[in-house]
N, C-alpha and C. Protein backbone atom coordinates (compact mmCIF):
# COMPACT_ATOMS: atom_id res chain seq x y z
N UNK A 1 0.84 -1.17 0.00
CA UNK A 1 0.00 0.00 0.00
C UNK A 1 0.89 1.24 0.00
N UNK A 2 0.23 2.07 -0.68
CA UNK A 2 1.32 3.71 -0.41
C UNK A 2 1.15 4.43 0.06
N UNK A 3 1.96 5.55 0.74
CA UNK A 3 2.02 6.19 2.01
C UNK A 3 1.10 7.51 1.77
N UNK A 4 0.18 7.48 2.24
CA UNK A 4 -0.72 8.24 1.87
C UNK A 4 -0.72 10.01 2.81
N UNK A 5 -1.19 10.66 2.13
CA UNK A 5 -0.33 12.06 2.77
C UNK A 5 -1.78 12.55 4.06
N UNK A 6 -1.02 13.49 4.97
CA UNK A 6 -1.83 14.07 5.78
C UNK A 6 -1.79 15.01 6.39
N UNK A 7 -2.53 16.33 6.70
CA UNK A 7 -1.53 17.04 7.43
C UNK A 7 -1.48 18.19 6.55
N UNK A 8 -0.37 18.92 7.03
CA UNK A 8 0.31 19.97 5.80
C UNK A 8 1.00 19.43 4.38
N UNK A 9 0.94 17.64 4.17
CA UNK A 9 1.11 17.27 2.93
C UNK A 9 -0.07 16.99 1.98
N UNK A 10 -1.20 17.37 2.37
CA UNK A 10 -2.31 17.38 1.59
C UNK A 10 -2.33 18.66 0.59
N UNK A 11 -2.42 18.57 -0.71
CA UNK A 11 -2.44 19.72 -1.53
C UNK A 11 -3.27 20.21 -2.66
N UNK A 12 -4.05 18.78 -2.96
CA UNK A 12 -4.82 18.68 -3.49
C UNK A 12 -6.02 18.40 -3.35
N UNK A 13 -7.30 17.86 -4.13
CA UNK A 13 -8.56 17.06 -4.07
C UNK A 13 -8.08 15.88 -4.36
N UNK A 14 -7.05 15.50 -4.91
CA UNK A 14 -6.61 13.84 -5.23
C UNK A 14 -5.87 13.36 -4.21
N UNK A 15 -5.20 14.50 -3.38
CA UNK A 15 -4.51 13.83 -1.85
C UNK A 15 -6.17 13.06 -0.44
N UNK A 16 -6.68 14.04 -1.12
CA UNK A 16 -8.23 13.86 -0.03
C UNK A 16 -8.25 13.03 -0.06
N UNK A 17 -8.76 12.31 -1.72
CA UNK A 17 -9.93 11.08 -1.82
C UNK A 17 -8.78 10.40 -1.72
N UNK A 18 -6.81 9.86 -1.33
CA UNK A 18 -6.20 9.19 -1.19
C UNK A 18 -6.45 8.56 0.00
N UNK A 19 -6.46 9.86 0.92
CA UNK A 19 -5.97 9.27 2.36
C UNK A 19 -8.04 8.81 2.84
N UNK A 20 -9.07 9.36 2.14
CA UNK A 20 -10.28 9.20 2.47
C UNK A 20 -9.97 7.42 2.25
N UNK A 21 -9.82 6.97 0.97
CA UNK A 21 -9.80 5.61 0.69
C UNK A 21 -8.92 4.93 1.55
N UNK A 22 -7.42 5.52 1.95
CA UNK A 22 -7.08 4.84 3.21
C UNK A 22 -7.64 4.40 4.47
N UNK A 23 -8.05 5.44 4.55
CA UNK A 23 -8.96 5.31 6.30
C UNK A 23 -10.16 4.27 5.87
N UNK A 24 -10.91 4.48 5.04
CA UNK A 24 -12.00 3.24 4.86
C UNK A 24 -11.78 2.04 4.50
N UNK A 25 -10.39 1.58 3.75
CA UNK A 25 -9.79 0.73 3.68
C UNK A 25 -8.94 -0.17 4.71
N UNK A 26 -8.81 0.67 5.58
CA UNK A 26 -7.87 0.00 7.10
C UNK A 26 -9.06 0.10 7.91
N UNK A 27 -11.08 0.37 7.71
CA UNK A 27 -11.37 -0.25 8.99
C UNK A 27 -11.67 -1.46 9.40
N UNK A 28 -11.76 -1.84 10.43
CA UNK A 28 -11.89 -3.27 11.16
C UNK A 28 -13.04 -3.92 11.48
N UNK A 29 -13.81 -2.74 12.13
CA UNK A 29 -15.16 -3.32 12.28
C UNK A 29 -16.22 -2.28 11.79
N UNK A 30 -17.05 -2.53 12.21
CA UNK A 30 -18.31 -1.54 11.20
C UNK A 30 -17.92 -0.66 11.85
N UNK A 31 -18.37 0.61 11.06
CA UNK A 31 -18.71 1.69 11.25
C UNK A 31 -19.38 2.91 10.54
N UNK A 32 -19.67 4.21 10.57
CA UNK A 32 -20.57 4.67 9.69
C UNK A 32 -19.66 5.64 8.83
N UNK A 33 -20.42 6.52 7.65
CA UNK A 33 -19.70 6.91 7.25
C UNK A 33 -19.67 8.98 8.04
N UNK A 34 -20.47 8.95 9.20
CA UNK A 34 -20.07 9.87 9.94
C UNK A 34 -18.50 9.75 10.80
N UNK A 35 -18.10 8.60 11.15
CA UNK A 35 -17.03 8.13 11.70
C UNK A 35 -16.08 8.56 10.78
N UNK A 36 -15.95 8.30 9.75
CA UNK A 36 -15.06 8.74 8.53
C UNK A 36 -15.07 9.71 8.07
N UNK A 37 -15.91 10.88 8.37
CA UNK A 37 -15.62 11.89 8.28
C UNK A 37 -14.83 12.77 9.54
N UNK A 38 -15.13 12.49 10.87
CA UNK A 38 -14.54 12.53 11.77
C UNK A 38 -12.66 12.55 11.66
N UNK A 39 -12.48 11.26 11.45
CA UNK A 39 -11.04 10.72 10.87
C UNK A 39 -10.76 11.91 10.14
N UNK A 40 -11.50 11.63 8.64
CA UNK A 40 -10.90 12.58 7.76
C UNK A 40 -10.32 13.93 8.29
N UNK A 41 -11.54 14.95 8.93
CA UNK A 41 -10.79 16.01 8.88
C UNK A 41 -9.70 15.91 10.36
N UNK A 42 -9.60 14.74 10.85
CA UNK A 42 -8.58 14.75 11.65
C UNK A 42 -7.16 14.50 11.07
N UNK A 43 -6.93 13.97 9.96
CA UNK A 43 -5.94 13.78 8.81
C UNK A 43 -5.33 14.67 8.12
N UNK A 44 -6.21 15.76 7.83
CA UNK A 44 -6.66 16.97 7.37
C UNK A 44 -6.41 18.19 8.11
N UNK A 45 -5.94 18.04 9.01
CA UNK A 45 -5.61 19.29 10.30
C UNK A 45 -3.90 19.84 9.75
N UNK A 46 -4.07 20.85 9.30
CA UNK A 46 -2.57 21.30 9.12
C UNK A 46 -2.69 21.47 7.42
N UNK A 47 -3.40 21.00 6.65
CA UNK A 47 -3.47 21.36 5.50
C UNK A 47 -3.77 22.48 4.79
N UNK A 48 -3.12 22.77 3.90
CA UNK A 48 -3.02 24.68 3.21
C UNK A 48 -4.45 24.13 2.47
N UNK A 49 -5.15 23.44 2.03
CA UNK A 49 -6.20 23.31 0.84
C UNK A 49 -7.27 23.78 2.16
N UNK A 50 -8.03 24.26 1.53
CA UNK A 50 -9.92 24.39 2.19
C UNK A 50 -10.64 23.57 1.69
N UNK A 51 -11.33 22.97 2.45
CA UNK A 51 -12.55 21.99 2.04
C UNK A 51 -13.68 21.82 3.53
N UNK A 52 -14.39 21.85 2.98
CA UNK A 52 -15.98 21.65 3.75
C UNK A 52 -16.12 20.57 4.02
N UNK A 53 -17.16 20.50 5.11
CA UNK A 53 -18.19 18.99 5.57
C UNK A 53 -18.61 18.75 4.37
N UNK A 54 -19.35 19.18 3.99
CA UNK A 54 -19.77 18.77 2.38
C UNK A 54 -19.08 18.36 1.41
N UNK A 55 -18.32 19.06 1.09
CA UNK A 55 -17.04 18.16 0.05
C UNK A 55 -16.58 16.94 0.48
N UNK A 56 -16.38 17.14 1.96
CA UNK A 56 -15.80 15.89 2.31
C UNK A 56 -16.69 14.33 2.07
N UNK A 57 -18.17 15.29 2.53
CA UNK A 57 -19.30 14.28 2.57
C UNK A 57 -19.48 13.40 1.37
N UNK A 58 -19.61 14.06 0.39
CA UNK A 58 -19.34 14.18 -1.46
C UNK A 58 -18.22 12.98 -1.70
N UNK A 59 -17.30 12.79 -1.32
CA UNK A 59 -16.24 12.29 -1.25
C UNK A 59 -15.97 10.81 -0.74
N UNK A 60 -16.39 10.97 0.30
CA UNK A 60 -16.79 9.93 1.10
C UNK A 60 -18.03 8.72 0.75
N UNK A 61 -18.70 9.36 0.50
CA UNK A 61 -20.43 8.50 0.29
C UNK A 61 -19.81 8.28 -1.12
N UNK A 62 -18.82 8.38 -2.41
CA UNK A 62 -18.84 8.30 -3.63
C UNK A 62 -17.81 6.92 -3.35
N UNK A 63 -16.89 6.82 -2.41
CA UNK A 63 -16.04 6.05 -2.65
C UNK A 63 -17.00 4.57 -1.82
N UNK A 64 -17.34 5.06 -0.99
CA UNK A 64 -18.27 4.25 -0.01
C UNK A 64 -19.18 2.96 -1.24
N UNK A 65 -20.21 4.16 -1.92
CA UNK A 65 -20.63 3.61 -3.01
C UNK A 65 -19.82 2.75 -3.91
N UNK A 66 -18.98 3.14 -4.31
CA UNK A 66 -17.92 2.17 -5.27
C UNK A 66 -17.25 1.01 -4.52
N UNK A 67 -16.82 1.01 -2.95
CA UNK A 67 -16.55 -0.77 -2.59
C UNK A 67 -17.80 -1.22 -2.35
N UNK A 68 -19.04 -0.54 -2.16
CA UNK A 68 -20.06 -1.31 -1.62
C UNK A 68 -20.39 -1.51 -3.30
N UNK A 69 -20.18 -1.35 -4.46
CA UNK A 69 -20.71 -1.91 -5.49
C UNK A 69 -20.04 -2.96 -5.80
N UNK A 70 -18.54 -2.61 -5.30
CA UNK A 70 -17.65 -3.98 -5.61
C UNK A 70 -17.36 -5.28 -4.79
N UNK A 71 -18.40 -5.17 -3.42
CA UNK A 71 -18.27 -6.03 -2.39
C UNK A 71 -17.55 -5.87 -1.68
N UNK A 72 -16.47 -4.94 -1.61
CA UNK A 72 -15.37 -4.47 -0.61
C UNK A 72 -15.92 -4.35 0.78
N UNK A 73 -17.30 -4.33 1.10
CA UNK A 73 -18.14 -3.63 1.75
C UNK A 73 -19.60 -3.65 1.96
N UNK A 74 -20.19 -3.95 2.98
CA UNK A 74 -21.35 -3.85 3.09
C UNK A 74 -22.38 -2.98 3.80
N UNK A 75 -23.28 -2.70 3.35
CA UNK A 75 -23.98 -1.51 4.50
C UNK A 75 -25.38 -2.07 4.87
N UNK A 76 -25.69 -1.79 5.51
CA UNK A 76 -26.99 -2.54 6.57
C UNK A 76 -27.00 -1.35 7.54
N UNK A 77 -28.57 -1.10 7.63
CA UNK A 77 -28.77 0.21 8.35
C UNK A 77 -27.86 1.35 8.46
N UNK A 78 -27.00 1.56 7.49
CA UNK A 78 -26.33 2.89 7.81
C UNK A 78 -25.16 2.42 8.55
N UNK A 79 -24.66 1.32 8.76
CA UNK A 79 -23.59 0.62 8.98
C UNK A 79 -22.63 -0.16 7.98
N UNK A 80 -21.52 0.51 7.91
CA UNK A 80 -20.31 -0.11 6.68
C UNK A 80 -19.94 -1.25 7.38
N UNK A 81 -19.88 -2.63 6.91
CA UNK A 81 -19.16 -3.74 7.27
C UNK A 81 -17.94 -3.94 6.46
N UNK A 82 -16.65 -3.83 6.89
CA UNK A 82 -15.93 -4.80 5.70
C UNK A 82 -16.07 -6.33 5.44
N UNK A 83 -15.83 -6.58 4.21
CA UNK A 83 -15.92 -8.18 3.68
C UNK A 83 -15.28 -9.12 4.54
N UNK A 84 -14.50 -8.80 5.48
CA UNK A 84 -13.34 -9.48 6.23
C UNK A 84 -14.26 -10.41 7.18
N UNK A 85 -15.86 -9.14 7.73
CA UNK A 85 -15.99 -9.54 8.66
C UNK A 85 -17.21 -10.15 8.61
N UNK A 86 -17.30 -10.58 7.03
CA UNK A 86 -18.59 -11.41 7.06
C UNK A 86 -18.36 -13.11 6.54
């Protein structure tokens, strides 16, 4: 996996959705995708770019959508499962 940036090394919208797909990719047990936004802008602390709850939200629910289309992932009531743990 590659070292995904955070912090004051975020510079872009393509550093976001990097380290966004990291964090949803390393979780363990369910969780929602309010939790992941949480994370995010905790990743995100020290960065020169501006971005909103909303962008982030945008961001998040798009990638969310794409493992849960690919099975990476499951959701049940508003709860993300990874595949690991079914």
């Amino acid at each position: 996996m590659c070292k995904v940036k955070t912090g004051a090394l975020i510079v872009n919208k393509g550093d976001v959705q990097n380290m966004i797909v990291g964090i949803i990719l390393r979780q363990q047990n369910k969780y929602k995708k309010e939790e992941i936004l949480e994370m995010s802008k905790k990743y995100f602390q020290g960065s020169a770019l501006e971005m909103d709850n909303n962008t982030f939200m945008e961001i998040i629910e798009e990638n969310l959508e794409i493992f849960s289309r690919n099975e990476k992932i499951f959701c049940e009531n508003g709860n993300y499962i990874p595949r690991s743990l079914i």
